[in-house]
Protein backbone atom coordinates (compact mmCIF):
# COMPACT_ATOMS: atom_id res chain seq x y z
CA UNK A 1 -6.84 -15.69 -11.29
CA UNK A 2 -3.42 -13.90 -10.49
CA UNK A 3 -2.40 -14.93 -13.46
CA UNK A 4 -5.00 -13.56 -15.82
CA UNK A 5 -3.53 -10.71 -18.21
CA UNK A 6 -4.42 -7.86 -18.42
CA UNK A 7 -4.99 -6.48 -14.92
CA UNK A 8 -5.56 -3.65 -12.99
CA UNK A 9 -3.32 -3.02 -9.75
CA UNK A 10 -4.31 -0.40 -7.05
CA UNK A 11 -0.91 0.50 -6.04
CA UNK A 12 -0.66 3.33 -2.80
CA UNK A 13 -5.04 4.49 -4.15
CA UNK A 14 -3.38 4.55 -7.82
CA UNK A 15 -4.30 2.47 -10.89
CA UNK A 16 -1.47 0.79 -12.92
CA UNK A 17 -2.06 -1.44 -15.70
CA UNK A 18 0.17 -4.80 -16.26
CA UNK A 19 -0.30 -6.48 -19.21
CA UNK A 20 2.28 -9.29 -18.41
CA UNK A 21 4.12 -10.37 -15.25
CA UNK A 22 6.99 -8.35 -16.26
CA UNK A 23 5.04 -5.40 -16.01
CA UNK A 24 3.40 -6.39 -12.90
CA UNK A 25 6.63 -6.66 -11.32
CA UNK A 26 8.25 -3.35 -12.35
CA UNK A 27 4.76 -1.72 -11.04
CA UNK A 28 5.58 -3.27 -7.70
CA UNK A 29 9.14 -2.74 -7.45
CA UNK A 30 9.08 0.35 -5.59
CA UNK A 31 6.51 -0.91 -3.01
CA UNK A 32 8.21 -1.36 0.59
CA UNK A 33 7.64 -4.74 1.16
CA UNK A 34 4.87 -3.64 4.34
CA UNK A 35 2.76 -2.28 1.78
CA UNK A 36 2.67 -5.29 -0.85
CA UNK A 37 -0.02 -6.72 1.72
CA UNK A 38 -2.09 -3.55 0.67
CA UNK A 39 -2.11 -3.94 -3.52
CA UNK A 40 -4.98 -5.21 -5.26
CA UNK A 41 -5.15 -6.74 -8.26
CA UNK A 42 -8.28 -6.92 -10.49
CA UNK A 43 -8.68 -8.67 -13.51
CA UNK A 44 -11.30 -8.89 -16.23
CA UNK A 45 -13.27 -11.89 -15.05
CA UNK A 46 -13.78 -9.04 -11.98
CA UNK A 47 -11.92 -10.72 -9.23
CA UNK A 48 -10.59 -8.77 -6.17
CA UNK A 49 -7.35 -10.24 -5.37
CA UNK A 50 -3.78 -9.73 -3.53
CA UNK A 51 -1.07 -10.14 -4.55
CA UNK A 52 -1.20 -13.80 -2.79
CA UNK A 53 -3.81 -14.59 -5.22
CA UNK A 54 -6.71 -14.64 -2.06
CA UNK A 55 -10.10 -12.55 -2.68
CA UNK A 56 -10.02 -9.17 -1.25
CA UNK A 57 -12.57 -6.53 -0.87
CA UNK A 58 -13.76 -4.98 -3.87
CA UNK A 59 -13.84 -1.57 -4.94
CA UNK A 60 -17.01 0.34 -5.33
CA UNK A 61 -18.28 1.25 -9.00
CA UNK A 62 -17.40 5.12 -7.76
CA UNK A 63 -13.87 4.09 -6.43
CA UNK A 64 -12.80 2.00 -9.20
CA UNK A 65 -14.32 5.19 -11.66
CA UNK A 66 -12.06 8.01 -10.14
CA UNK A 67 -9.75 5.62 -9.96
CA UNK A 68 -9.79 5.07 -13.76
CA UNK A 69 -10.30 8.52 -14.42
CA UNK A 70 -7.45 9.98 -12.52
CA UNK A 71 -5.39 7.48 -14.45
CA UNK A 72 -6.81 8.83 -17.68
CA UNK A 73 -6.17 12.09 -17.11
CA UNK A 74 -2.24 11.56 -16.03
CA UNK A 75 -2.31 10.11 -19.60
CA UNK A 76 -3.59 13.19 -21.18
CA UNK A 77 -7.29 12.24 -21.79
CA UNK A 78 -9.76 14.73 -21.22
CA UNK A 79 -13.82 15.06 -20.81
CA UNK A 80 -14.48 12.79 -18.07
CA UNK A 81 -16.59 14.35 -15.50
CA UNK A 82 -19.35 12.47 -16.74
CA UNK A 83 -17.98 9.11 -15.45
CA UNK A 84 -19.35 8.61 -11.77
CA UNK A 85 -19.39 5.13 -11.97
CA UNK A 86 -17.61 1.71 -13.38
CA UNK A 87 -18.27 -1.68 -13.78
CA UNK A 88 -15.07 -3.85 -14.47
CA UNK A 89 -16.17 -4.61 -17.78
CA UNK A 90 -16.53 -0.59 -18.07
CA UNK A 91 -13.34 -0.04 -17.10
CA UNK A 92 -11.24 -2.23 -19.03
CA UNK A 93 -13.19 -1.27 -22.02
CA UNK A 94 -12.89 2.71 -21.25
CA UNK A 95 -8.68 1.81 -20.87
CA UNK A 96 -8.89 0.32 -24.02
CA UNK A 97 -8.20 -3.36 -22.54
């Protein structure tokens, strides 16, 4: 579900976290309008979406985890070369969601 707060969006191969459709909309402001096609959106149910609300490809468990640790570390967390690999439950639980 689209609607479904919290979420993760994969915005340009970066993670951004929305916890309301206010935030989800100042995440995508700066998105040229060719590239809003690209954006995913993945909630915690696990569902792969765009931002039409249609199923899209899924990440891999090692995509979505350097994903989530790159984001981490922009946020000033440290020790995670350990983490190789995320399930969505993982990773909303490991960004404290």
């Amino acid at each position: 579900m689209l609607n479904s707060y919290p979420q993760l969006l994969v915005i340009y191969n970066e993670l951004e976290i929305a916890h309301n459709q206010q935030e989800q909309q100042e995440h995508l402001h700066s998105v040229m309008q060719s590239e809003l096609s690209d954006v995913r959106v993945l909630n915690k149910q696990g569902d792969y979406l765009n931002l039409q609300g249609i199923a899209c490809p899924a990440l891999s468990g090692e995509q979505l985890a350097q994903l989530v640790t790159a984001y981490l570390l922009n946020e000033g967390q440290c020790c995670l070369g350990k983490i190789k690999t995320l399930s969505t439950t993982q990773a909303f639980d490991l960004l404290g969601l």
